[in-house]
Protein backbone atom coordinates (compact mmCIF):
# COMPACT_ATOMS: atom_id res chain seq x y z
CA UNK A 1 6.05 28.67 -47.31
CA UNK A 2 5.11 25.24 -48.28
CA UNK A 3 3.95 22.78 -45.17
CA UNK A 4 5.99 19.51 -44.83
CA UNK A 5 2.89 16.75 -45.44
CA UNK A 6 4.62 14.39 -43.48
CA UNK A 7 4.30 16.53 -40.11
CA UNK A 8 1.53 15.86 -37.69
CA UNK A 9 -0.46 18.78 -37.76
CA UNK A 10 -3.80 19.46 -34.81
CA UNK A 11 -6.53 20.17 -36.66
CA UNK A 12 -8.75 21.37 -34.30
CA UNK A 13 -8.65 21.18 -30.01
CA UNK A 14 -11.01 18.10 -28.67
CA UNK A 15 -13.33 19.68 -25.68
CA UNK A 16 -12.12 17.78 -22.22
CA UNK A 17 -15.47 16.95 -21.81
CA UNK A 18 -15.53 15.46 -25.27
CA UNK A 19 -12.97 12.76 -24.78
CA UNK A 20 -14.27 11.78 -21.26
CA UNK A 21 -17.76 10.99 -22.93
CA UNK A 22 -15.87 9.27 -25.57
CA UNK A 23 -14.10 7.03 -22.33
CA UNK A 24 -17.45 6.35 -21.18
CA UNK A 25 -18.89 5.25 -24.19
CA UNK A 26 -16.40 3.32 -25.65
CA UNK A 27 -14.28 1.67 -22.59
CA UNK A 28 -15.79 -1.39 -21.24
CA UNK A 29 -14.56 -2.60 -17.76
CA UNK A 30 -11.67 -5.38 -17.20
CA UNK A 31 -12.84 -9.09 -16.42
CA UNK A 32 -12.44 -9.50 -12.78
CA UNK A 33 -10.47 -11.42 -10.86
CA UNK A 34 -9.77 -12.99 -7.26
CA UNK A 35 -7.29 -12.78 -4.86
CA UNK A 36 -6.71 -12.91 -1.07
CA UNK A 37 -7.30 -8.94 0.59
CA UNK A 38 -3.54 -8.58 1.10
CA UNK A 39 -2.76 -8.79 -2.54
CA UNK A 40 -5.60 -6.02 -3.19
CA UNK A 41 -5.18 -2.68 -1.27
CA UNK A 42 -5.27 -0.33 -3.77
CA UNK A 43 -7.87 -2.16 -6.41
CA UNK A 44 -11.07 -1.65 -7.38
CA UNK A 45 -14.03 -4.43 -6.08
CA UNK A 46 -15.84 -6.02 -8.77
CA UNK A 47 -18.23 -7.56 -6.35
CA UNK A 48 -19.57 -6.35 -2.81
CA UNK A 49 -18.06 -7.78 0.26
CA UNK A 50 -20.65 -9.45 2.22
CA UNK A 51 -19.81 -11.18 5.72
CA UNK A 52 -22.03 -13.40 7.61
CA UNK A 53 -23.55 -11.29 10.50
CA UNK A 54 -20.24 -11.18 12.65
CA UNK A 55 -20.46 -12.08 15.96
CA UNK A 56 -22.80 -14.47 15.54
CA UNK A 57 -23.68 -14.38 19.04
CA UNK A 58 -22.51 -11.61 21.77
CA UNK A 59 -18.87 -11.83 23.13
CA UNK A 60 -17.10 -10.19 25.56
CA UNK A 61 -15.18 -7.01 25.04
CA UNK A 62 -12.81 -7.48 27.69
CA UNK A 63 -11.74 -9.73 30.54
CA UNK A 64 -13.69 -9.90 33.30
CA UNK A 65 -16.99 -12.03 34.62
CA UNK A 66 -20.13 -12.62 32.66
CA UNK A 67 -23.00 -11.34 34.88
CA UNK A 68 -26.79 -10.73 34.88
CA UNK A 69 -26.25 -6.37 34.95
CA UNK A 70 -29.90 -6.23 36.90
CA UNK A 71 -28.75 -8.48 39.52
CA UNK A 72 -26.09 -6.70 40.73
CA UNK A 73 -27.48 -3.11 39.59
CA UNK A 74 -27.69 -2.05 43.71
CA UNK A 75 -24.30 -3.04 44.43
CA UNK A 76 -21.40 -0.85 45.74
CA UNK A 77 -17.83 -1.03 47.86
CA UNK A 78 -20.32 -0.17 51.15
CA UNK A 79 -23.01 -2.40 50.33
CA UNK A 80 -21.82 -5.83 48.13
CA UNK A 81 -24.53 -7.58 46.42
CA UNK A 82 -24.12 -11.53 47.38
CA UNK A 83 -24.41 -13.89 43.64
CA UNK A 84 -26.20 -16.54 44.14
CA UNK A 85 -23.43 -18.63 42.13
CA UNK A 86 -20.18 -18.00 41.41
CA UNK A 87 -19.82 -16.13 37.81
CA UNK A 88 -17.98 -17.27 34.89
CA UNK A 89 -14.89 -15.76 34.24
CA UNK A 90 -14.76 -15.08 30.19
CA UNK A 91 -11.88 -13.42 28.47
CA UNK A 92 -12.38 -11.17 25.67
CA UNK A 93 -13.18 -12.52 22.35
CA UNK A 94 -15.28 -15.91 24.68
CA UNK A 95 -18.33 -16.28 23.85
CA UNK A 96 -20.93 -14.83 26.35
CA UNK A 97 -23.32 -17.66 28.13
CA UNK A 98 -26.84 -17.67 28.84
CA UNK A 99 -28.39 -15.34 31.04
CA UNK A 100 -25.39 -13.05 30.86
CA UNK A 101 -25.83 -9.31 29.28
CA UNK A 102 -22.68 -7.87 30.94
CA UNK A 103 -19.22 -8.15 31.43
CA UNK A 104 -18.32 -7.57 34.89
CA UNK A 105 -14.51 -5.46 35.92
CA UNK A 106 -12.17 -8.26 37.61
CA UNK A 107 -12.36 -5.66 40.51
CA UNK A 108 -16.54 -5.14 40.31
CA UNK A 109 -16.31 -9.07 41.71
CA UNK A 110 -14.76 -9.98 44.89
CA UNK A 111 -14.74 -13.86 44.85
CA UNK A 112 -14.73 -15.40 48.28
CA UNK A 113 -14.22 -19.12 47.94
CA UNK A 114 -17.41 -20.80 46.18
CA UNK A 115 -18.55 -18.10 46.62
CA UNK A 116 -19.02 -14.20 44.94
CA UNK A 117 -20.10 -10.44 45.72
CA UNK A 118 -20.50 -7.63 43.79
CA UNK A 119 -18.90 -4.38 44.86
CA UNK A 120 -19.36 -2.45 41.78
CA UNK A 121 -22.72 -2.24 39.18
CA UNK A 122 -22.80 -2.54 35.67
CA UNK A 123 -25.09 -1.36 32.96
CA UNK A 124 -26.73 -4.02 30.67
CA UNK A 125 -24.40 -4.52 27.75
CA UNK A 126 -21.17 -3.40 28.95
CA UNK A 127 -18.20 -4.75 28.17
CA UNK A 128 -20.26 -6.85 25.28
CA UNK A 129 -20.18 -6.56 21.70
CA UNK A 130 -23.09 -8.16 20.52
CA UNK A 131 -24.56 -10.07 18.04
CA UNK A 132 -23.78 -8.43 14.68
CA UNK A 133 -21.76 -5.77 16.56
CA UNK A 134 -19.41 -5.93 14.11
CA UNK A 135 -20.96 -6.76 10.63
CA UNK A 136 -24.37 -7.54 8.94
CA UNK A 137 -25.27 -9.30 5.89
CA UNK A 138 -27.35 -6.26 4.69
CA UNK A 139 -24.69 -3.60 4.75
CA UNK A 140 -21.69 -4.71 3.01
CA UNK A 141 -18.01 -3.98 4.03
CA UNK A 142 -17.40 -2.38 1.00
CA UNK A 143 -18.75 -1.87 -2.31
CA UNK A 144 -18.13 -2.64 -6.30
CA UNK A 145 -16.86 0.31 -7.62
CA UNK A 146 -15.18 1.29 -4.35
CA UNK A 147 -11.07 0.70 -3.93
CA UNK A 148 -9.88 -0.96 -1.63
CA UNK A 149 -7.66 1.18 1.21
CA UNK A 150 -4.93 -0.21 3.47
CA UNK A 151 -7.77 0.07 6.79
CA UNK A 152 -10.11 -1.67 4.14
CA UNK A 153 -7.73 -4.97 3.50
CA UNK A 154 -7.34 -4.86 7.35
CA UNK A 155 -10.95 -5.33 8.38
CA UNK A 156 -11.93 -7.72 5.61
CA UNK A 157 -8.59 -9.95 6.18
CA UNK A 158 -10.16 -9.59 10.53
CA UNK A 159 -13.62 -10.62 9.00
CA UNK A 160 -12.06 -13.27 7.74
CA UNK A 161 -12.38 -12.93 4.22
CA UNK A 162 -10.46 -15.18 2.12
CA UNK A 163 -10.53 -13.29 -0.87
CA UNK A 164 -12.09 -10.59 -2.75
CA UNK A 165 -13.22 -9.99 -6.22
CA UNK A 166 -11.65 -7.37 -8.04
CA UNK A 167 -10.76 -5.54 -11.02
CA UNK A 168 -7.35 -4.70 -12.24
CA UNK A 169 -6.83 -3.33 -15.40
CA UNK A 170 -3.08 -4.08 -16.96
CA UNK A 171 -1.44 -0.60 -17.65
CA UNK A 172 1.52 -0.37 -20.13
CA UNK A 173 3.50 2.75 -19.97
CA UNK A 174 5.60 2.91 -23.47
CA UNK A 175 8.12 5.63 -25.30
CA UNK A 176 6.60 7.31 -27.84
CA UNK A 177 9.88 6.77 -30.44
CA UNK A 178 13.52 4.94 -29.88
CA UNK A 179 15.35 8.26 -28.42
CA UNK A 180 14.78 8.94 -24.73
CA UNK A 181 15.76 11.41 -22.24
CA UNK A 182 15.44 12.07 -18.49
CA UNK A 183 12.50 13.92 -19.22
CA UNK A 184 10.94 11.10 -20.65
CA UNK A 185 11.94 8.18 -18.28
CA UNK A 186 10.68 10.94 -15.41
CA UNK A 187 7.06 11.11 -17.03
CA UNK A 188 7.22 7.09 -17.83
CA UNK A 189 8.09 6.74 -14.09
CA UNK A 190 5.40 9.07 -12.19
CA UNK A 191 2.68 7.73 -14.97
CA UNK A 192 3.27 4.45 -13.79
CA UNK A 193 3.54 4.55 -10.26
CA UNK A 194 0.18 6.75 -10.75
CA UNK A 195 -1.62 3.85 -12.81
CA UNK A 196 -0.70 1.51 -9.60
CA UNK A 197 -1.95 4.24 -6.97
CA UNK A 198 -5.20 4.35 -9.15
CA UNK A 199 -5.33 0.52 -9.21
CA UNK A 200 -4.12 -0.27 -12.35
CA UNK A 201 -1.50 -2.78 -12.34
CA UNK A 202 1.65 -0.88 -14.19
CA UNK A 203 3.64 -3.33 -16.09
CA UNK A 204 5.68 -4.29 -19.24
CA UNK A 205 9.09 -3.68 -20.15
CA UNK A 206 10.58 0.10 -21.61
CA UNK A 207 9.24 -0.40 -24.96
CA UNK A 208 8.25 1.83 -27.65
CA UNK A 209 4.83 2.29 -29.36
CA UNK A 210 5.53 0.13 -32.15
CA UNK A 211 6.37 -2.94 -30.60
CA UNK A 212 3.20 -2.57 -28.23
CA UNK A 213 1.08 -2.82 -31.26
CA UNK A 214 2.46 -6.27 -30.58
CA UNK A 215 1.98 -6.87 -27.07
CA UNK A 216 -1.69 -8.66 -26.72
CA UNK A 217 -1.67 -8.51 -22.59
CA UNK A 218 -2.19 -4.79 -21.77
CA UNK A 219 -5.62 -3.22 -21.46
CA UNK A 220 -4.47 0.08 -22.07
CA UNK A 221 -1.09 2.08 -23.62
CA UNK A 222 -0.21 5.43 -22.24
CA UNK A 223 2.60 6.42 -24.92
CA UNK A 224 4.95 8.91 -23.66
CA UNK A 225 5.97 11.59 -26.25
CA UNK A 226 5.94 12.10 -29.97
CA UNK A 227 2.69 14.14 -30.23
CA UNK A 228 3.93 16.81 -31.22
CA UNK A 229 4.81 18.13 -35.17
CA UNK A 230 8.71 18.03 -34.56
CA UNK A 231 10.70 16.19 -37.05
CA UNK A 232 11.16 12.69 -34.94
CA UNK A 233 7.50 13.22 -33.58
CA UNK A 234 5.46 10.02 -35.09
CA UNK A 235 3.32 8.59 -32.85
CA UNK A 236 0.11 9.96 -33.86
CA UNK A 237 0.76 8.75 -37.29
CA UNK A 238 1.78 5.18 -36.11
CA UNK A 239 -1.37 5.37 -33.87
CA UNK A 240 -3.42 5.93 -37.23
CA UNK A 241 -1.51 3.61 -38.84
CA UNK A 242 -2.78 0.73 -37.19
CA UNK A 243 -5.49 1.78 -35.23
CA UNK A 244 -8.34 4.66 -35.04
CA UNK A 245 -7.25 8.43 -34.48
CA UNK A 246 -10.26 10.03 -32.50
CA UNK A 247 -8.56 13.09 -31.21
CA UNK A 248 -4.98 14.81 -31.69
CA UNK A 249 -5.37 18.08 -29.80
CA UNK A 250 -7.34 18.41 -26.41
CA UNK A 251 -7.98 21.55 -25.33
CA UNK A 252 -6.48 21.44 -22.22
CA UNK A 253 -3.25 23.14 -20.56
CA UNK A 254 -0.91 22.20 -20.09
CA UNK A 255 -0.67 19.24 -22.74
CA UNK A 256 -2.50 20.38 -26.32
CA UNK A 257 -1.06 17.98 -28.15
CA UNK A 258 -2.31 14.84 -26.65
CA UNK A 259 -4.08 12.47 -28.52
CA UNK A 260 -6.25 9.29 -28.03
CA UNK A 261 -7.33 7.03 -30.13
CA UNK A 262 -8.18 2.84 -30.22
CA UNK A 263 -6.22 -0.01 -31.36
CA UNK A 264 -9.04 -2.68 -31.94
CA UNK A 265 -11.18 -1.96 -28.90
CA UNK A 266 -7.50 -1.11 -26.84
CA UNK A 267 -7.38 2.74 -25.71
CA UNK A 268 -4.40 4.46 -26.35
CA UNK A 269 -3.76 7.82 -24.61
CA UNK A 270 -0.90 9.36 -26.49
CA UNK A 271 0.68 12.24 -23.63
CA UNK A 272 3.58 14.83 -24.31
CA UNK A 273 6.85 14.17 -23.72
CA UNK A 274 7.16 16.68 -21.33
CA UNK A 275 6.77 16.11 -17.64
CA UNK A 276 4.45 18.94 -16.81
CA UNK A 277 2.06 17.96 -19.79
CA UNK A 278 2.04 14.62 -19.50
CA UNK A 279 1.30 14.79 -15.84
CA UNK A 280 -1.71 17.12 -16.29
CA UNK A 281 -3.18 14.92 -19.02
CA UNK A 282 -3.09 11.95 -16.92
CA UNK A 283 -4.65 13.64 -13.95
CA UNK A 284 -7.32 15.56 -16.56
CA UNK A 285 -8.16 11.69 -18.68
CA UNK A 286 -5.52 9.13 -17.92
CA UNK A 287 -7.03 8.23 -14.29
CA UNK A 288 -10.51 8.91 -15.78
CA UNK A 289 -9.36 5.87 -18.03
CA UNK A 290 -8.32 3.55 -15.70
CA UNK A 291 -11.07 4.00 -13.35
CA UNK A 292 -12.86 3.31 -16.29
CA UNK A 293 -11.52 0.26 -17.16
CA UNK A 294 -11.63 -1.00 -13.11
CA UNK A 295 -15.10 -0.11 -12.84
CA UNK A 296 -14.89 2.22 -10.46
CA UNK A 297 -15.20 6.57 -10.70
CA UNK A 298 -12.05 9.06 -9.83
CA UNK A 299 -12.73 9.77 -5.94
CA UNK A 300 -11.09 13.41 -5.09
CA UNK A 301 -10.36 14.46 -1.69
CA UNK A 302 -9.81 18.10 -2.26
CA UNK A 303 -9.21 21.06 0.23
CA UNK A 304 -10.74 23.98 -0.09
CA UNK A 305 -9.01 27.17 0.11
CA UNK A 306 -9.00 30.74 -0.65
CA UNK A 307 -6.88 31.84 -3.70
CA UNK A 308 -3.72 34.61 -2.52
CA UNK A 309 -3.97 35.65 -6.19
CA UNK A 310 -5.88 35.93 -9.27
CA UNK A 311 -5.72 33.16 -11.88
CA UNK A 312 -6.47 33.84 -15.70
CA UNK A 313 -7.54 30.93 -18.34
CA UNK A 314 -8.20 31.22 -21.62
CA UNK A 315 -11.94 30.68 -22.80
CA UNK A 316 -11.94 26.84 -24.21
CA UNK A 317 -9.26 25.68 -22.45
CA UNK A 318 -9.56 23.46 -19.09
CA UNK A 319 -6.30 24.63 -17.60
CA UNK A 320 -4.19 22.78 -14.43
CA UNK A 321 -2.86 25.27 -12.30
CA UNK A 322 -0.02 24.51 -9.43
CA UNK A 323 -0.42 26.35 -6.15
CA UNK A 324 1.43 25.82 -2.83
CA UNK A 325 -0.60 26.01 0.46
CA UNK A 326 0.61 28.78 3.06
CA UNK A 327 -0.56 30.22 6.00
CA UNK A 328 -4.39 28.75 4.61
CA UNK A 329 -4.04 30.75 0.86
CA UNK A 330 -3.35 28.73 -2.38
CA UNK A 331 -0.95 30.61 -4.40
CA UNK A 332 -0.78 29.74 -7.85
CA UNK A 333 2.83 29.32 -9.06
CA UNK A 334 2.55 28.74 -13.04
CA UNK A 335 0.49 28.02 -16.12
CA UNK A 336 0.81 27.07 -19.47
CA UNK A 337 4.38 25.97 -19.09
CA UNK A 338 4.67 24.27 -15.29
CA UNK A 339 8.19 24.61 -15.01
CA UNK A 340 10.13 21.96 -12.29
CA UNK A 341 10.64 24.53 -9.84
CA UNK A 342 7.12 25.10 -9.66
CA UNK A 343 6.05 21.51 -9.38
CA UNK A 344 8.92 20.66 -6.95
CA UNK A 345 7.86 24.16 -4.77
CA UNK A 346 4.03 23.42 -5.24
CA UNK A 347 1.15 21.28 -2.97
CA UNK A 348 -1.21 20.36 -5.03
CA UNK A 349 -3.26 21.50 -8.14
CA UNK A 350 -6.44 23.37 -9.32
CA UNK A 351 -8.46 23.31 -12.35
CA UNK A 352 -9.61 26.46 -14.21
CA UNK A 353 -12.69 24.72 -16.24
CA UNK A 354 -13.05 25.39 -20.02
CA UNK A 355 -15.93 28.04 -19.80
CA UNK A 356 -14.33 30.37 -17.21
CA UNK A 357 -11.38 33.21 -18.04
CA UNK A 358 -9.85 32.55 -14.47
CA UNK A 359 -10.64 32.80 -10.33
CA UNK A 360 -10.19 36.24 -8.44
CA UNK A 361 -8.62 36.57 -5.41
CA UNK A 362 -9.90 35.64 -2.77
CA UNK A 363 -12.12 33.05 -4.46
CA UNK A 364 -12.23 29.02 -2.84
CA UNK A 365 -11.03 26.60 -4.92
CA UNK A 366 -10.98 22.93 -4.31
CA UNK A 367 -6.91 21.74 -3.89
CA UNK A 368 -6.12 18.09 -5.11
CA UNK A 369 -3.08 16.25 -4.10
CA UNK A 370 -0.42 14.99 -6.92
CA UNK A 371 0.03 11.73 -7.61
């Protein structure tokens, strides 16, 4: 039987490891940019953040009297230790004055008049943060490379930072063709609140490949659907069409018929338009890509568990396996075909790596979180 021409056909499956080198060689990152630490949880820093040594001299920690701790180191409710002047009362945050390496309890100083007594010691340095307690020039706050977390934005914005430098690639999510279907819109949806979680900054309207060819502001297209050799599936060829092929087929599963390729020097990851797929070939390369493009690395947070099950992979093929978390045993719930009852009923996700035929049971594997 003859072969329709016109079809998009896979030649041969790309090696996962293939098209990440191909990331790394050939994706430069974003310019960076600026912007006050509120309007950057989530991004990637382009430049270290450096304070000033912070305090600059030792405050107080709490409310209470600033005191010389060796003066009053013999003191106790039986036998008071008489000051010789009255102490300064400091509240926390003041500045502590000469002579003082201590901050004394309201109730360690019984003030009598002019004058004082101590009824309570004190060790030197208590109740005193002190210079460069918080912060020091030499070790930075936080790294280039690193993203910035919600705790992160909080202690920059209380070391008074102004703003930081960061990178944030522009992320357009498209349709593969003109049809759509709940399927699709579902993929287009998690993708891009994924991009945004991985600090790219998901944006552009619900447009389809062809008109992004047109569309000079994103650094990167993640087209949804049309991979595949079905009669309305064209956006490999439109890919080709304008741009540079490098891979259709990646031999990973779910999601075989992914592609990615370059429009001028602008990546295109071409994903299934099925929910499963295109999910596992964002977590497998899309978030590889925009890390790339931030200047930053994918940072996992996996837990280890043993498998309840054995898993089996086919030789070649870097597979993404669901598994739900119970009573401290992953349990795989799929492959191949991750069906919405096992994504809504699973935890997380495993990997199965091209060279290995699966995991027995009983053997740790390293959970990951969804998106």
């Amino acid at each position: 039987m003859a072969v329709d021409p016109s079809l998009q056909r896979i030649a041969r499956l790309t090696p996962l490891g293939a098209i990440l080198a191909l990331i790394d060689a050939r994706v430069a990152a974003v310019q960076p940019s600026k912007c006050p630490p509120a309007s950057a949880r989530g991004q990637t820093l382009a430049e270290d953040v450096v304070v000033a040594q912070l305090p600059p001299t030792p405050i107080a920690l709490r409310d209470g009297f600033a005191v010389e701790a060796g003066a009053i180191a013999d003191a106790g409710p039986y036998s008071p230790v008489p000051l010789a002047s009255k102490p300064p009362r400091v509240d926390a945050g003041d500045e502590l004055p000469g002579g003082a390496d201590a901050v004394a309890p309201l109730e360690a100083i019984n003030e009598r008049g002019d004058h004082a007594v101590a009824v309570a010691p004190i060790a030197p340095g208590e109740g005193v943060l002190p210079a460069g307690g918080d912060a020091v020039s030499e070790r930075p706050l936080r790294r280039a490379g690193e993203r910035l977390r919600a705790i992160d934005v909080a202690v920059v914005a209380a070391a008074g930072v102004a703003e930081v430098t960061i990178r944030a690639p522009r992320i357009s999510i498209v349709r593969g063709g003109s049809t759509t279907s709940p399927v699709i819109e579902a993929a287009r949806g998690i993708l891009s609140w994924a991009a945004a979680d991985c600090g790219g900054a998901a944006f552009g309207k619900a447009m389809i490949l062809q008109a992004s060819l047109d569309y000079e502001q994103p650094d990167a297209v993640i087209v949804v659907g049309g991979t595949g050799s079905g009669r309305r599936d064209t956006s490999v060829q439109t890919l080709a069409k304008h741009g540079r092929v490098e891979a259709h087929g990646i031999a990973v599963s779910p999601g075989e018929t992914a592609a990615f390729g370059f429009v001028g020097s602008r990546p295109y990851l071409l994903v299934p338009g099925r929910l499963d797929a295109a999910l596992a070939i964002w977590l497998l390369i899309g978030r590889h890509l925009v890390a790339r493009l931030a200047g930053g690395s994918v940072v996992d947070v996996p837990i280890v568990l043993p498998l309840k099950r054995k898993v089996t992979s086919t030789i070649g093929l870097t597979e993404l396996v669901p598994v739900s978390c119970i009573t401290g045993l992953a349990e795989p719930l799929a492959s191949g075909y991750l069906s919405l009852q096992a994504l809504a009923g699973s935890d997380g996700w495993i990997v199965v790596p091209a060279d290995s035929e699966g995991f027995a049971a009983g053997t740790p594997v390293a959970v990951r979180p969804w998106p």
